[in-house]
Protein backbone atom coordinates (compact mmCIF):
# COMPACT_ATOMS: atom_id res chain seq x y z
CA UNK A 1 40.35 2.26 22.24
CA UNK A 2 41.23 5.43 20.60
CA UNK A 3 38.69 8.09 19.15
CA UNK A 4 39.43 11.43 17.45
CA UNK A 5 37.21 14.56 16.31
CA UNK A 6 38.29 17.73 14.47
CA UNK A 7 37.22 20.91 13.23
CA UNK A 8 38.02 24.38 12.35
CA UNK A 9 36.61 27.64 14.27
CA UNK A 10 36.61 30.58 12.75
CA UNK A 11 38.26 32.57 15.86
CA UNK A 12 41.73 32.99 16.90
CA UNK A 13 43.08 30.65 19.37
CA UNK A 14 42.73 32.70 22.36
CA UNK A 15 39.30 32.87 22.52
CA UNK A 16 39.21 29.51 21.74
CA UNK A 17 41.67 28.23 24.68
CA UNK A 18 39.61 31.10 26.52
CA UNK A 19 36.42 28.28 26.28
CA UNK A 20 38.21 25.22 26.62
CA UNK A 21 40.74 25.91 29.62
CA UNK A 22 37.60 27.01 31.78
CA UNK A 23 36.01 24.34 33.58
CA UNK A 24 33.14 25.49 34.09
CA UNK A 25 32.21 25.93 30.93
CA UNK A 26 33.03 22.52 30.09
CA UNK A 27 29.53 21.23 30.56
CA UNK A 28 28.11 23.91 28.09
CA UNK A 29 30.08 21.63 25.05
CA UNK A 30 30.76 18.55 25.64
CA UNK A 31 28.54 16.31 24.40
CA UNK A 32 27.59 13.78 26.61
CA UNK A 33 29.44 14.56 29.57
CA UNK A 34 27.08 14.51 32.86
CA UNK A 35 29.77 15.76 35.06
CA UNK A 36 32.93 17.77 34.55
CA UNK A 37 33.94 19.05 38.28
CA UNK A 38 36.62 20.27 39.57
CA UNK A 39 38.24 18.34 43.21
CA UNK A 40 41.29 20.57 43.53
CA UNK A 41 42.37 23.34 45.41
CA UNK A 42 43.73 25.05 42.06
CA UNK A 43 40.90 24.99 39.21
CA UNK A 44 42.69 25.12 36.36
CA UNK A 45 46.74 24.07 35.34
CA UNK A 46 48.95 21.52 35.45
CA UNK A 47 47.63 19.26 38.57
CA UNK A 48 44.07 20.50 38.28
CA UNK A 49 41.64 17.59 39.34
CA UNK A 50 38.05 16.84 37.93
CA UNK A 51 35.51 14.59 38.58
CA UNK A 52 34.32 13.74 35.07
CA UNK A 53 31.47 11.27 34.21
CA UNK A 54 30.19 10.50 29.98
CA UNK A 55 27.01 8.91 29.20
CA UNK A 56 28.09 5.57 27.03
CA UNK A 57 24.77 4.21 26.20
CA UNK A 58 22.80 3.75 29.71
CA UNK A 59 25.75 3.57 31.68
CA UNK A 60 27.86 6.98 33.05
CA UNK A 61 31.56 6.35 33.06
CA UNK A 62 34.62 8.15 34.01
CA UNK A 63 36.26 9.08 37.33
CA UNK A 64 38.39 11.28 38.97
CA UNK A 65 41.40 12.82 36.36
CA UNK A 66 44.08 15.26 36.49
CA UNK A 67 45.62 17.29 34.16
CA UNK A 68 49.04 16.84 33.16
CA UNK A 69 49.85 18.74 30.53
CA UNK A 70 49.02 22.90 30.20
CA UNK A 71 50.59 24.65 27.72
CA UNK A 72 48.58 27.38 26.99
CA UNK A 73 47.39 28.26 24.64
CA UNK A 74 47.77 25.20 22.68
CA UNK A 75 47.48 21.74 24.78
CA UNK A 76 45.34 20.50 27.92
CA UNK A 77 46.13 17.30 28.28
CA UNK A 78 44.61 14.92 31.09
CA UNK A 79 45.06 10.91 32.81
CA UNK A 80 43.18 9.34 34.87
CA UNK A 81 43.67 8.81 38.31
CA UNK A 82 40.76 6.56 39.07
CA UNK A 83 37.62 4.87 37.27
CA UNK A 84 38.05 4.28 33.72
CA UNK A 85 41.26 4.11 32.40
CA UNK A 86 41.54 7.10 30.14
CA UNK A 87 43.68 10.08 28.55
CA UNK A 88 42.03 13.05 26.60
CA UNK A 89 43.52 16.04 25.29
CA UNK A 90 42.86 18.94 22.94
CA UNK A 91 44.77 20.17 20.79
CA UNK A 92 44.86 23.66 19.71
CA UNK A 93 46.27 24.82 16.31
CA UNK A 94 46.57 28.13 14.43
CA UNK A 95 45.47 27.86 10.70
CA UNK A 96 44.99 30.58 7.98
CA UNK A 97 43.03 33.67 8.32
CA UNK A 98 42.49 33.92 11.96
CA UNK A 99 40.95 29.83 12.18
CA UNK A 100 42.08 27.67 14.86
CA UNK A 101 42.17 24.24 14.35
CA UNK A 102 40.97 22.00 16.90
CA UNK A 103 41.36 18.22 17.67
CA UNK A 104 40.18 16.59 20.49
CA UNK A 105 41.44 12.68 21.51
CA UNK A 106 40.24 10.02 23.72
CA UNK A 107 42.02 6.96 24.78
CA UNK A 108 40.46 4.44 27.47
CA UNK A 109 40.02 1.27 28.49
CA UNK A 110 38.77 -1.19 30.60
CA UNK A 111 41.11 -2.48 32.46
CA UNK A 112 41.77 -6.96 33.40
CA UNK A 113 37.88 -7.02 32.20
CA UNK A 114 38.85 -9.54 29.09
CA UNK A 115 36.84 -10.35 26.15
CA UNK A 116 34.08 -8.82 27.64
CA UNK A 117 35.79 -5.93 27.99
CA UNK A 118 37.64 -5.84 24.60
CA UNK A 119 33.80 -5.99 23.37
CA UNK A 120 32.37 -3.43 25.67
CA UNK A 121 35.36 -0.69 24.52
CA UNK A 122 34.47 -1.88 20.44
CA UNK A 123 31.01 -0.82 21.17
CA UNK A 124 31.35 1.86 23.07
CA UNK A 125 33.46 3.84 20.12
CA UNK A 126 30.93 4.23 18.21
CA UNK A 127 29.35 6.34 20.82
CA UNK A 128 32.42 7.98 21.91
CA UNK A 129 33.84 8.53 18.18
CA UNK A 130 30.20 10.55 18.29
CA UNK A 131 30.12 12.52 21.36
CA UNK A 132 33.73 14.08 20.39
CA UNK A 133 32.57 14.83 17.31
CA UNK A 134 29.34 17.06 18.80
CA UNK A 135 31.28 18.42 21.43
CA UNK A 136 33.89 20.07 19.01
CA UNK A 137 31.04 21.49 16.55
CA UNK A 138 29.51 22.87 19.80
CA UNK A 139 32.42 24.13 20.84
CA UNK A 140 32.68 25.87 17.52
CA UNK A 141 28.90 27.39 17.58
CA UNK A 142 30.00 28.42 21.22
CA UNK A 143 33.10 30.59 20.54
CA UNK A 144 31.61 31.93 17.24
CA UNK A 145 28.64 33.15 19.03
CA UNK A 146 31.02 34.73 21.85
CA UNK A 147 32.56 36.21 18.85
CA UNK A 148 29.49 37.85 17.59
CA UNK A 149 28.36 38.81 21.09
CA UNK A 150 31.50 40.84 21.68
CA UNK A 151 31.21 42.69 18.34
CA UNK A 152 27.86 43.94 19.15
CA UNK A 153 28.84 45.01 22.30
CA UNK A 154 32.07 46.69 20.71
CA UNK A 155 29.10 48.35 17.63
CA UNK A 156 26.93 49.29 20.65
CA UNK A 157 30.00 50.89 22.97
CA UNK A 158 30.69 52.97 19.65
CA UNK A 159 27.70 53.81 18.56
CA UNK A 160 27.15 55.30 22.68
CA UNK A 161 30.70 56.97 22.40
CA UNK A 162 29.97 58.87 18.98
């Protein structure tokens, strides 16, 4: 199964990849993500391991994934290695007037489970389809609110200087 969510931040894509490339801070967006951990000597990258877990309706499901494609500050792709079959990525964009678009994909599956299986994953999509979708309009409110947090500082740092 295959589930996509997109949206726009007003923010350049620095301070967006800034958010997304960290994590740590992984657990502060992502909807419905119960664990996001990293197992690896190097914490970020190309190679960087995670324990991650999502809450699909009562059950937590995941594993142990690795990231295999880093380019920042555009893609941060990962696989898994064990547990649920699965590849994310996100997918960072510039767009007009400072915006950076942002898309965030899901593929997984359950693996030699057969029709029960094939009707678990159509079930679960829903939910998944749904947690992407939050977790890229938090990550939005997140980095906007960075945004305005630095700018105050910035006012404040002026207004102490003058």
């Amino acid at each position: 199964m295959r589930a996509t969510a997109n949206t726009q931040i007003a923010a350049p894509i620095e301070s967006v990849w800034t958010i997304v490339s960290d994590p740590t801070r992984a657990l502060s967006f992502m909807s419905g993500v119960t664990r996001w951990e990293v197992v690896s000597e190097k914490p970020t990258g190309l190679g960087a391991r995670y324990r991650m877990l999502m809450r699909v309706g009562s059950a937590e499901v995941g594993g142990l994934i690795e990231v295999v494609e880093w380019d920042p500050p555009c893609d941060f792709a990962w696989t898994s290695v064990t547990g649920v079959d699965q590849r994310g990525r996100f997918r960072l964009r510039r767009a007009n007037n400072g915006r950076t678009r942002v898309e965030l994909r899901l593929a997984y599956g359950v693996v030699g489970s057969g029709s029960f299986g094939w009707i678990a994953e159509q079930l679960a999509v829903f939910m998944v389809r749904g947690h992407l979708r939050r977790s890229v309009q938090a990550l939005g409110r997140l980095v906007e609110y960075e945004q305005l947090r630095e700018r105050a500082a910035a006012r404040r740092a002026a207004k102490a200087g003058a």
